[in-house]
PDB file of N, CA and C in Angstrom:
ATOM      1  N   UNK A   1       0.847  -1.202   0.000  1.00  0.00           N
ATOM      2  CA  UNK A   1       0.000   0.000   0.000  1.00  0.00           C
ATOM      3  C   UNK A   1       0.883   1.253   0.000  1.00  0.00           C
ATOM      4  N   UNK A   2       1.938   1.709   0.843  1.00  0.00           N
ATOM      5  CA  UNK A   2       2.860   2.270   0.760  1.00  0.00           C
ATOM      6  C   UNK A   2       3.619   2.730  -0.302  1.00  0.00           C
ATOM      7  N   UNK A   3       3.887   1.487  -1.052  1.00  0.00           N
ATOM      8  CA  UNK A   3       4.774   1.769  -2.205  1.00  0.00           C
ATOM      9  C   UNK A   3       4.071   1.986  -3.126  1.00  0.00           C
ATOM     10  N   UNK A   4       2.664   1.382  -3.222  1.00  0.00           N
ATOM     11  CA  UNK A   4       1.701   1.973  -4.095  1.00  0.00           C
ATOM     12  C   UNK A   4       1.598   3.304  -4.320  1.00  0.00           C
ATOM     13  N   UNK A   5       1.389   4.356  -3.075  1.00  0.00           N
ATOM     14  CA  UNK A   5       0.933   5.676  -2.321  1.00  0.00           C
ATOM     15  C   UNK A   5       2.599   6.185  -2.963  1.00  0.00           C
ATOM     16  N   UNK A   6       3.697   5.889  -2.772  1.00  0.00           N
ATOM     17  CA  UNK A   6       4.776   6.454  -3.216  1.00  0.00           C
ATOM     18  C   UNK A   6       5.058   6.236  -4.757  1.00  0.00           C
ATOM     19  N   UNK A   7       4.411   5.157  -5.674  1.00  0.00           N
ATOM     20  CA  UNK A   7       4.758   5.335  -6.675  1.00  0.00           C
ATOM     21  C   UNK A   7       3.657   6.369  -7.597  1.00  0.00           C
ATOM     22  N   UNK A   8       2.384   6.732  -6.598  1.00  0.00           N
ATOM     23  CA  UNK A   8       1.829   7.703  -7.560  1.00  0.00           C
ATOM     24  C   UNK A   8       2.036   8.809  -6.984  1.00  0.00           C
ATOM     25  N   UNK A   9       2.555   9.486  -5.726  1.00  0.00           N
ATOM     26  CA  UNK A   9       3.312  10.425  -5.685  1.00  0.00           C
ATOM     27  C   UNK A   9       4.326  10.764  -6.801  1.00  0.00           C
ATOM     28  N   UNK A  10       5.332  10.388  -6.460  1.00  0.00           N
ATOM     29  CA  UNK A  10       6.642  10.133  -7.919  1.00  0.00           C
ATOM     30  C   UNK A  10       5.758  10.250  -9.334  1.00  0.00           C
ATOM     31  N   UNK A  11       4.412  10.032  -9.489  1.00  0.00           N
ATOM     32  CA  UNK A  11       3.708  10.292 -10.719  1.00  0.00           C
ATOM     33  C   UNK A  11       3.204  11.583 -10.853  1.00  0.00           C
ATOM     34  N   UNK A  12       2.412  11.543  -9.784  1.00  0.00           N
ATOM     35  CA  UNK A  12       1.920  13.315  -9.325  1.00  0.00           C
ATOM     36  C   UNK A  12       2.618  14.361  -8.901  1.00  0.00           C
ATOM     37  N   UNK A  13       3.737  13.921  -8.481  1.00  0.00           N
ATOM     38  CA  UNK A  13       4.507  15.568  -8.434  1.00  0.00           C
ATOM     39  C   UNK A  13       6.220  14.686  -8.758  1.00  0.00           C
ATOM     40  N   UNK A  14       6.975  14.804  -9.373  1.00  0.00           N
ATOM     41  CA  UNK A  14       8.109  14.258  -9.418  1.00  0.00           C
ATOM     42  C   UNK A  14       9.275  14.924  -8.981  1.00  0.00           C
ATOM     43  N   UNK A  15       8.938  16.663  -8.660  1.00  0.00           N
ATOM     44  CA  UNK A  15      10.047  17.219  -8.223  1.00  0.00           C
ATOM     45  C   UNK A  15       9.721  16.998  -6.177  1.00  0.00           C
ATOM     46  N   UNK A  16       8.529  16.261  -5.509  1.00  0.00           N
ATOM     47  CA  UNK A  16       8.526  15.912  -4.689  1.00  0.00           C
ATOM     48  C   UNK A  16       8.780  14.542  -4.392  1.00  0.00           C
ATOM     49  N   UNK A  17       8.742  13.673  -5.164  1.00  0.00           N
ATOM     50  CA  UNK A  17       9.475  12.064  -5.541  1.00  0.00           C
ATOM     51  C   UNK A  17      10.752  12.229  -4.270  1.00  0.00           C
ATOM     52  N   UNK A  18      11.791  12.863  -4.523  1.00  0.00           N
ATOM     53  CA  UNK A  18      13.010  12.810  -4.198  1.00  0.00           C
ATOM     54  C   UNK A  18      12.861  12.863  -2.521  1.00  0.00           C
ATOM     55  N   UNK A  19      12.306  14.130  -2.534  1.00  0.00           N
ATOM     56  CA  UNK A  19      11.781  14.392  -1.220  1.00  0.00           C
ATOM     57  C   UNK A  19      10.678  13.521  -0.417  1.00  0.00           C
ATOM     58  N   UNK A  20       9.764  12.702  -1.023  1.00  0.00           N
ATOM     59  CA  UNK A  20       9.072  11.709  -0.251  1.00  0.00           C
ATOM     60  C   UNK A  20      10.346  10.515  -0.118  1.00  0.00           C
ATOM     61  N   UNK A  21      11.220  10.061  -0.936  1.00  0.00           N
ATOM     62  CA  UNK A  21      11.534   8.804  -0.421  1.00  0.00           C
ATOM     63  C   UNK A  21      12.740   9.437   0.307  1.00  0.00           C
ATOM     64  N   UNK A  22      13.283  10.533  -0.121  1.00  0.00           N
ATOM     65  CA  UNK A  22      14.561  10.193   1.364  1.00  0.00           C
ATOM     66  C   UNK A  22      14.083  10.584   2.694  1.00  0.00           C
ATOM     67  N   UNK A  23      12.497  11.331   2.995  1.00  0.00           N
ATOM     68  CA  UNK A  23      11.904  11.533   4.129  1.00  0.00           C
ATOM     69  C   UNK A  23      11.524   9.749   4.473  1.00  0.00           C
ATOM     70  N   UNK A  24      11.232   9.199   3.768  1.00  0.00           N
ATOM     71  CA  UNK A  24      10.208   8.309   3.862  1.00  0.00           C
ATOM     72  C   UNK A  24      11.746   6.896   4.471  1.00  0.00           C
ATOM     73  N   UNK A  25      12.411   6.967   3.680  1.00  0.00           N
ATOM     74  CA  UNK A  25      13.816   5.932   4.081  1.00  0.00           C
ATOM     75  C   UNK A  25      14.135   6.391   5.552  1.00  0.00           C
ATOM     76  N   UNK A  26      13.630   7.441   6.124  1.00  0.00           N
ATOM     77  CA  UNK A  26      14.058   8.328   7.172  1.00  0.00           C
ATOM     78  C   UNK A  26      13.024   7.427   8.783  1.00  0.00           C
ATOM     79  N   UNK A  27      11.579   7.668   7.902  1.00  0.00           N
ATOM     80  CA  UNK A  27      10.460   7.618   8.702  1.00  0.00           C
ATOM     81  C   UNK A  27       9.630   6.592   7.968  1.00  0.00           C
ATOM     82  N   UNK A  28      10.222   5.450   8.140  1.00  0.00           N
ATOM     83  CA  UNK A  28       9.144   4.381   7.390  1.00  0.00           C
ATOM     84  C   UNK A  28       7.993   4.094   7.541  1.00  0.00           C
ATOM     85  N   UNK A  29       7.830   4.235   9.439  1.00  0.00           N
ATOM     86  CA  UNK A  29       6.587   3.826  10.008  1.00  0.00           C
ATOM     87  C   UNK A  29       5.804   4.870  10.036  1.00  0.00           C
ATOM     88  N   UNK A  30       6.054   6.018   9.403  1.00  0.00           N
ATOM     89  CA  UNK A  30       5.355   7.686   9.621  1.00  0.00           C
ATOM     90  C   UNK A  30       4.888   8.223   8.169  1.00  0.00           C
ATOM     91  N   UNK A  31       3.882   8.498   7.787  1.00  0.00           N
ATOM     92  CA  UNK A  31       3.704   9.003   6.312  1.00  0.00           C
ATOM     93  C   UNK A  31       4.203  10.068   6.324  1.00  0.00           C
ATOM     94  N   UNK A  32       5.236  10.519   5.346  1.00  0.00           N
ATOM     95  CA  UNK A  32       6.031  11.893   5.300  1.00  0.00           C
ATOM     96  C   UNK A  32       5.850  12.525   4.712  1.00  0.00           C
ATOM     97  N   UNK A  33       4.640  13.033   4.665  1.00  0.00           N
ATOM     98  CA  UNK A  33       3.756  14.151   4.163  1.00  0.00           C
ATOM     99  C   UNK A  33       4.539  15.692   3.911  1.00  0.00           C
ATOM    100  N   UNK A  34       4.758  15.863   5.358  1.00  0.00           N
ATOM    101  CA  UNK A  34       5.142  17.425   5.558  1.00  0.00           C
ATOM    102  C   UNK A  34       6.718  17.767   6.380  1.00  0.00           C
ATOM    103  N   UNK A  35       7.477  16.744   5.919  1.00  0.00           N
ATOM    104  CA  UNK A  35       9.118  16.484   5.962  1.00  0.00           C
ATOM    105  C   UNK A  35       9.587  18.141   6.347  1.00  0.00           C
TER     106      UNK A  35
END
């Protein structure tokens, strides 16, 4: 579900892509919405 939610992020905004997964490698168990 997660990686689902992150691969259409990375679809929907791609200059925030970068920024969801190195928040997200950060805070796995936390949705990193607002990093």
């Amino acid at each position: 579900m997660i990686r689902e939610e992150r691969l259409l992020k990375v679809l929907r905004a791609p200059h925030v892509s970068e920024k969801s997964v190195y928040c997200d490698g950060k805070n796995q168990h936390h949705r990193s919405q607002s990093c």
